[in-house]
Protein backbone atom coordinates (compact mmCIF):
# COMPACT_ATOMS: atom_id res chain seq x y z
CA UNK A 1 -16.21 5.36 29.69
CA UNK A 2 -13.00 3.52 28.84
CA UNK A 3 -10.57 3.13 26.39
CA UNK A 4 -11.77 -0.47 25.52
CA UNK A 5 -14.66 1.09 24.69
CA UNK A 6 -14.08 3.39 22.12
CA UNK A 7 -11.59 0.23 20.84
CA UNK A 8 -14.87 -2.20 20.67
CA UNK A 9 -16.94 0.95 18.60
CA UNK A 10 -13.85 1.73 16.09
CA UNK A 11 -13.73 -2.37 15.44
CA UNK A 12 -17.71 -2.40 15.01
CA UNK A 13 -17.73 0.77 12.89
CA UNK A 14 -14.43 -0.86 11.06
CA UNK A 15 -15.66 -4.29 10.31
CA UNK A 16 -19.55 -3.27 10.19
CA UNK A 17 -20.29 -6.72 12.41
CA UNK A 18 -20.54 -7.18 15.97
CA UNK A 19 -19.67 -10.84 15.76
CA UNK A 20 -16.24 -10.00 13.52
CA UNK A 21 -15.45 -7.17 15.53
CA UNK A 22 -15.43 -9.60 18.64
CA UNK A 23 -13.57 -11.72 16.58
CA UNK A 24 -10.57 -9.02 16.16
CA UNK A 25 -10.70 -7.74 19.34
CA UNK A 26 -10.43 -11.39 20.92
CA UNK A 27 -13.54 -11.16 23.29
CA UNK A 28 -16.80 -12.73 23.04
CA UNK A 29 -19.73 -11.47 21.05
CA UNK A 30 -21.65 -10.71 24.22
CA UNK A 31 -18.80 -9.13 26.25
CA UNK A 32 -18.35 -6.38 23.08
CA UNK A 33 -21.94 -5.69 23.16
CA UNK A 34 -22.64 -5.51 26.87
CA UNK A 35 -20.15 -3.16 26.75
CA UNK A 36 -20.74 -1.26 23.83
CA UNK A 37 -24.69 -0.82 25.24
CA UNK A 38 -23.15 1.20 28.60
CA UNK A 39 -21.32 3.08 26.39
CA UNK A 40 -24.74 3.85 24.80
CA UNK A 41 -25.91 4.12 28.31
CA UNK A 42 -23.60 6.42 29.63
CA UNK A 43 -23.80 9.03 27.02
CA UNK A 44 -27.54 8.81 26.54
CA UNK A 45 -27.17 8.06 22.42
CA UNK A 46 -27.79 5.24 20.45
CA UNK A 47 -24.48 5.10 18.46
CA UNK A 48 -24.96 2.17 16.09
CA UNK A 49 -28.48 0.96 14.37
CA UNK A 50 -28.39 -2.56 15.08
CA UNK A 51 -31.68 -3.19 12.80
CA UNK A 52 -29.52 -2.80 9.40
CA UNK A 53 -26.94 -5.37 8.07
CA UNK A 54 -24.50 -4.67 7.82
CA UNK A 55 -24.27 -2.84 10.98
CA UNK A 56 -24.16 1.22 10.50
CA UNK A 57 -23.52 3.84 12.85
CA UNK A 58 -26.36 6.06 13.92
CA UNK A 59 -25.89 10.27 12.63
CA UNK A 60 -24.64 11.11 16.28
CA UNK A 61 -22.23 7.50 16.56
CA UNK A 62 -20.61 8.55 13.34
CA UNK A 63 -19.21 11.90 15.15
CA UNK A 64 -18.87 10.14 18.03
CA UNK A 65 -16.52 7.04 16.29
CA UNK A 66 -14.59 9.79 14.80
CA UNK A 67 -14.11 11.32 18.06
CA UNK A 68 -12.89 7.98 19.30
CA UNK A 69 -10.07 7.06 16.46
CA UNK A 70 -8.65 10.74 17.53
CA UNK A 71 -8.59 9.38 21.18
CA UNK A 72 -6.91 6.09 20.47
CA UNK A 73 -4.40 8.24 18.63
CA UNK A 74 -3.91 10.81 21.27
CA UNK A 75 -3.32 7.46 23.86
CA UNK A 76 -0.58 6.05 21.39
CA UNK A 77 1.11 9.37 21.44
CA UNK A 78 1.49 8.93 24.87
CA UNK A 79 2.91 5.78 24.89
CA UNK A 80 5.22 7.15 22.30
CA UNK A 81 6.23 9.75 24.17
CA UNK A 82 7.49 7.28 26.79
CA UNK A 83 9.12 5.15 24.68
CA UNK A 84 11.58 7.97 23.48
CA UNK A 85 12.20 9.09 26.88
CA UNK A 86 13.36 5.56 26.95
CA UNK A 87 15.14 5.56 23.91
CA UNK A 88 13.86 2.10 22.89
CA UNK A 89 12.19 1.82 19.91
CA UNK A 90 9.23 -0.76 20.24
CA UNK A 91 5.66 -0.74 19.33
CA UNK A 92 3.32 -2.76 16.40
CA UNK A 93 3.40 -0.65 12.70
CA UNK A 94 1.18 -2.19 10.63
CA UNK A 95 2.47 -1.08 7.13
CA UNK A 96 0.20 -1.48 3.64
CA UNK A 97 2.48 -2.03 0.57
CA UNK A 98 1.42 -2.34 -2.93
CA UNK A 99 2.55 -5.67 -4.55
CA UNK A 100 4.70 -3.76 -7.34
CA UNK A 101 7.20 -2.81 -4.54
CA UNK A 102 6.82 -5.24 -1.64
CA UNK A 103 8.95 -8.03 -3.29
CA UNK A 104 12.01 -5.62 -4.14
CA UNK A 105 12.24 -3.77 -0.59
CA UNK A 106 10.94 -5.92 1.86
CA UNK A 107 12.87 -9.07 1.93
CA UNK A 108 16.08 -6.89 2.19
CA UNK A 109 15.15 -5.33 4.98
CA UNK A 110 12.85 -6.62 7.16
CA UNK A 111 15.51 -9.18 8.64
CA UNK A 112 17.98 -6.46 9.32
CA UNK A 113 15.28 -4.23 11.05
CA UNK A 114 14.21 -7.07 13.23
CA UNK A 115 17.46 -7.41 14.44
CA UNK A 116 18.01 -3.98 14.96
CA UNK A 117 14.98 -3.25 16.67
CA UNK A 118 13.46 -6.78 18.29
CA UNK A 119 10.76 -5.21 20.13
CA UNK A 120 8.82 -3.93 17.25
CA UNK A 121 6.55 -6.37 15.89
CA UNK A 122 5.94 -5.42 11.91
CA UNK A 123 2.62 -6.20 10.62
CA UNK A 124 2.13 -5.97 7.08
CA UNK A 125 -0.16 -6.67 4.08
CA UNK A 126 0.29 -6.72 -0.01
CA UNK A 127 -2.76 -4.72 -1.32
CA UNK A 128 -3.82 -2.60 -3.36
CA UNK A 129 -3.21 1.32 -3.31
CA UNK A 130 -7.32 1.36 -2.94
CA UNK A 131 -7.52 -1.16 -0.19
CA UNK A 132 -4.57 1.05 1.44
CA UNK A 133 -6.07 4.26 1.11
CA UNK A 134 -9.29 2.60 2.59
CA UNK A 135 -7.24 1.11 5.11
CA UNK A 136 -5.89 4.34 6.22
CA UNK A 137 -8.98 6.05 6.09
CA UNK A 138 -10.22 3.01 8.78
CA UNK A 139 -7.16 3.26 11.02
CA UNK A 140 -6.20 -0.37 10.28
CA UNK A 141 -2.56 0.84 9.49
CA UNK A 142 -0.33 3.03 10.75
CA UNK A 143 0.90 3.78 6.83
CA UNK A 144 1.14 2.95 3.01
CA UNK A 145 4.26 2.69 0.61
CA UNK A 146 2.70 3.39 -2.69
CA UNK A 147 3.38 5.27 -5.36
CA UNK A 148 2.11 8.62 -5.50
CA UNK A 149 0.58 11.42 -5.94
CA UNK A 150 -3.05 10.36 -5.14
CA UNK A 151 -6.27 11.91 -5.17
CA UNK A 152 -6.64 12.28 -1.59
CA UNK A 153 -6.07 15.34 0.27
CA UNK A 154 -6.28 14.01 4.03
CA UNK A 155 -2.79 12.33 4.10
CA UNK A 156 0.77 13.59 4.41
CA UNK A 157 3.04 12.22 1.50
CA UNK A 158 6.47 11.87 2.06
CA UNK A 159 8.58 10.71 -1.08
CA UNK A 160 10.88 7.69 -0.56
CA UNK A 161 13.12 7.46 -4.10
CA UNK A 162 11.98 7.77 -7.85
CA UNK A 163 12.12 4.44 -9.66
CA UNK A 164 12.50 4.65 -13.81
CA UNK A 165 10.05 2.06 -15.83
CA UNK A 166 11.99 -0.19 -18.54
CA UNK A 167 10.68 -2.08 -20.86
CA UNK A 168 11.09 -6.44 -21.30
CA UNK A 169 10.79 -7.55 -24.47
CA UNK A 170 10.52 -10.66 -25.96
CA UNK A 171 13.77 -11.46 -29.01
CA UNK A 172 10.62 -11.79 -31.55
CA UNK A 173 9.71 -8.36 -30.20
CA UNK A 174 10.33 -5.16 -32.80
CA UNK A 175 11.27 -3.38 -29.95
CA UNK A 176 14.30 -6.02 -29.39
CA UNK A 177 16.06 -4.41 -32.38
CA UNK A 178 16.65 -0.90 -30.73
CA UNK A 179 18.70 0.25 -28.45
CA UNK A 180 16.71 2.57 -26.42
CA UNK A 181 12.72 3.23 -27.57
CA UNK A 182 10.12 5.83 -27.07
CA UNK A 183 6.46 4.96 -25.90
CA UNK A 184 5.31 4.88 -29.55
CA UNK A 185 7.68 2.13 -30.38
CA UNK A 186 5.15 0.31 -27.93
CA UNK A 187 2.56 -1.88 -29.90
CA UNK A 188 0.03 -2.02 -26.86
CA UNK A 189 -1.45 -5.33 -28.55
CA UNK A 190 1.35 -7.06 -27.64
CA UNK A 191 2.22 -5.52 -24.35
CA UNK A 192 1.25 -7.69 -20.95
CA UNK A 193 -0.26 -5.76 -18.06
CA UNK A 194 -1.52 -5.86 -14.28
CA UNK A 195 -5.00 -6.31 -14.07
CA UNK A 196 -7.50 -3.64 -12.61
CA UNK A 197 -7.08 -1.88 -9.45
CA UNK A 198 -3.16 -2.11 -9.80
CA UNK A 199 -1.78 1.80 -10.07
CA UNK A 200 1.01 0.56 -12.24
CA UNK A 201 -1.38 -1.03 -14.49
CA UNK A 202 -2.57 2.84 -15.36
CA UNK A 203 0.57 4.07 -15.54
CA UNK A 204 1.64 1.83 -18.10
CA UNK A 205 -0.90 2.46 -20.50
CA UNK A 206 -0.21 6.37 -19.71
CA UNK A 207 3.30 6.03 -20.77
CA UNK A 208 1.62 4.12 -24.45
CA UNK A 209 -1.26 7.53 -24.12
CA UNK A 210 -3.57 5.05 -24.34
CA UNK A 211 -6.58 3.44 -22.66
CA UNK A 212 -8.64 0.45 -22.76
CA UNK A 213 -11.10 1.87 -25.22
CA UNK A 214 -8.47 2.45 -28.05
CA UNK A 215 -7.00 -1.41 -27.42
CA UNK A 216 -8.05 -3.40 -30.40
CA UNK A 217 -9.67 -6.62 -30.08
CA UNK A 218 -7.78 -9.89 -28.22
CA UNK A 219 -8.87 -13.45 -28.30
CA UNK A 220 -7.58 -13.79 -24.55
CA UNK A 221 -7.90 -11.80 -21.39
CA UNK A 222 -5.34 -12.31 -19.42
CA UNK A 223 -5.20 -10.90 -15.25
CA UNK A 224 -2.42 -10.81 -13.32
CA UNK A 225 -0.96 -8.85 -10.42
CA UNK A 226 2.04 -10.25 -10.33
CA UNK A 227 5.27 -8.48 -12.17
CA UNK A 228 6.79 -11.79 -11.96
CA UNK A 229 4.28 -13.40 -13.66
CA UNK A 230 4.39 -10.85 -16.45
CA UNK A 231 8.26 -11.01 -16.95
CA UNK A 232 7.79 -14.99 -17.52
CA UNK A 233 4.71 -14.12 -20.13
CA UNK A 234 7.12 -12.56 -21.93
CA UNK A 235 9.91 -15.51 -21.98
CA UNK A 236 7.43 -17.79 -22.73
CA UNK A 237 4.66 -16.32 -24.93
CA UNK A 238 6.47 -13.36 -26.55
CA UNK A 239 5.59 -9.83 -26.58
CA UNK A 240 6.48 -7.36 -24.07
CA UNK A 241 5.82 -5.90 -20.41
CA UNK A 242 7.01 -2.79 -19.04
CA UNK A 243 8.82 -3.01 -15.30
CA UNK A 244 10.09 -0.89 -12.41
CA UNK A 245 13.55 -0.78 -11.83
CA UNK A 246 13.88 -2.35 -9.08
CA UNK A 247 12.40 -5.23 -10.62
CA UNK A 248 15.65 -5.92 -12.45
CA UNK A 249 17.79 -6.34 -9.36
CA UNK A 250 17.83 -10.62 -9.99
CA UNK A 251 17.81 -10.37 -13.45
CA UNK A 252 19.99 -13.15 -15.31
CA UNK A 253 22.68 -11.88 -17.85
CA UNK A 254 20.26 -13.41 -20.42
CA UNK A 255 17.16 -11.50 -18.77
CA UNK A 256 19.26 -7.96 -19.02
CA UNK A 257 19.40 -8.41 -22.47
CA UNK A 258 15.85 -8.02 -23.02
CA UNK A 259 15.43 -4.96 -20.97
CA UNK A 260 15.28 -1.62 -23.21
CA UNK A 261 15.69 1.64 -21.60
CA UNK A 262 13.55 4.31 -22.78
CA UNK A 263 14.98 7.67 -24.43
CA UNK A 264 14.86 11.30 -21.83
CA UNK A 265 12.67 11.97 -20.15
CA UNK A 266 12.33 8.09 -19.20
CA UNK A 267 9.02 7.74 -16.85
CA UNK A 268 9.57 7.33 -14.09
CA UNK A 269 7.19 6.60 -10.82
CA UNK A 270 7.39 8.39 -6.97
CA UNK A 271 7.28 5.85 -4.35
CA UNK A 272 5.90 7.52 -0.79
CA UNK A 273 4.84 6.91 2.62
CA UNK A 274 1.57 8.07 3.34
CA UNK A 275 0.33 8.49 6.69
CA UNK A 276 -2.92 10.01 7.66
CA UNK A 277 -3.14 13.59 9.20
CA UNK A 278 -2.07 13.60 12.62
CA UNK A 279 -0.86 9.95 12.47
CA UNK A 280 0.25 8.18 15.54
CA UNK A 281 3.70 6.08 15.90
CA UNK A 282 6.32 8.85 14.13
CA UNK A 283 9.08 7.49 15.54
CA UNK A 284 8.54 4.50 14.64
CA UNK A 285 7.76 5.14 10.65
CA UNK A 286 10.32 7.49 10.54
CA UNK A 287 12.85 4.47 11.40
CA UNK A 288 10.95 2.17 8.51
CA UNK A 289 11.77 5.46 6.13
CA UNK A 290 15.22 5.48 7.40
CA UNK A 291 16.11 1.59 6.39
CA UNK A 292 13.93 1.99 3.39
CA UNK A 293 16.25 5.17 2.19
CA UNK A 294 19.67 3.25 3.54
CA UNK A 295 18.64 0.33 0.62
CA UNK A 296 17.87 2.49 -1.78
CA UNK A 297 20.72 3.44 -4.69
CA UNK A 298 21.64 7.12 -4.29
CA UNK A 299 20.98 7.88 -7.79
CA UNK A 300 16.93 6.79 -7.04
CA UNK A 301 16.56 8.95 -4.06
CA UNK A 302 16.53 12.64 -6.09
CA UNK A 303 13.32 14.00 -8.66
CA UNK A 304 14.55 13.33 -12.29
């Protein structure tokens, strides 16, 4: 039994395809197999049932898979443990981000960390905080910035900063004749949203207390998942949107005066790092967390 192993079963179990699993693990189809079947071999189990499509582990591969992502851990740890005896920071985080961040933290820091640490390699995707949580759950990334809480109990959550929501309003807008507004000032008919499977796009409407089913009829659907594309909705078509803060950070003199704060409380959203339990590569996100908090204003960083 080898390590390459229990890499080639995680990747099958992972992509639920031998031929894709190959693909990621940059080996032929045939090599993967052949030694995925002495695997089988060796511990006298069948561990996937290669008669269903997509591929699905077998009762006794399931345990065993799960068995294997703890190993692959453990071996990181290891390497991990070396790597601070060496104090030199290097490694591969893969990092999940939801798209309602990314754009406002990223490109601020990335460059600087690069140059501060050059032999990490950062590998990172825009998705969804489903596709991360799923993600996680797969072992696909080492963690998530999202905003939290969230349903799951298996992760650790550690809070980043808490960023206030402000609204963007269009000069035809009612709301562009107050100062500051309250939720019900919001006319949700005119208000532009993410579309579904964005966690902002929920709590937006719970800031209005309302959902889909008390939205009167539209004659358009419009989906988006882009804040950016909402803020020019807005400038071009009226109505209004509802932002993070950080969103306003390139905001033109003329874009500023749109924005309308909302009265205390304002709502405001936690942004975390999740990691799963027992995660791999601490050092290393605890560096990410470090730059992250060294961006963020002071006045975002304490529970309002």
């Amino acid at each position: 039994m080898s390590l390459t192993q229990y890499e080639y079963i995680i990747a099958v179990d992972t992509y639920r395809s031998f031929v894709m699993a190959a693909e990621k693990c940059f080996v032929t189809q045939p090599t993967l197999s052949m030694q995925i079947q002495k695997l089988e071999y060796t511990l006298g189990v069948q561990i996937f049932n290669r008669k269903k499509q997509p591929v699905l582990p077998t009762e006794i591969g399931s345990n065993i898979i799960a068995q294997a992502r703890v190993l692959i851990a453990e071996h990181q740890r290891i390497k991990e443990i070396v790597g601070d005896y060496q104090k030199e920071l290097m490694g591969e985080l893969k990092i999940g981000i939801i798209p309602t961040i990314a754009p406002y933290i990223l490109p601020k820091i990335i460059i600087q960390f690069m140059l501060k640490f050059p032999q990490v390699k950062l590998v990172i995707w825009e998705q969804t905080t489903e596709e991360i949580i799923q993600q996680l759950k797969l072992g696909l990334i080492d963690c998530g910035i999202l905003s939290t809480p969230i349903l799951e109990t298996q992760f650790i959550k550690t809070p980043l900063f808490y960023e206030n929501f402000v609204a963007y309003v269009s000069r035809n807008s009612e709301l562009a004749k107050k100062k500051t507004i309250h939720p019900d000032d919001i006319n949700i008919d005119e208000l532009w949203i993410l579309n579904e499977g964005h966690c902002m796009r929920d709590q937006v409407l719970n800031i209005c207390q309302r959902r889909e089913s008390t939205i009167g009829f539209k004659h358009y659907e419009y989906n988006t998942g882009s804040i950016e594309t909402l803020k020019r909705m807005v400038d071009e078509n009226n109505g209004a949107t509802i932002l993070p803060e950080f969103a306003l950070k390139d905001f033109s003199k003329a874009q500023l005066e749109k924005v309308r704060y909302f009265k205390s409380p304002q709502p405001v959203r936690e942004i975390s790092i999740v990691t799963p339990n027992g995660f791999a590569k601490k050092r290393l996100i605890e560096t990410m967390k470090n730059e992250i908090l060294g961006f963020v204003p002071t006045h975002m960083k304490e529970c309002r």
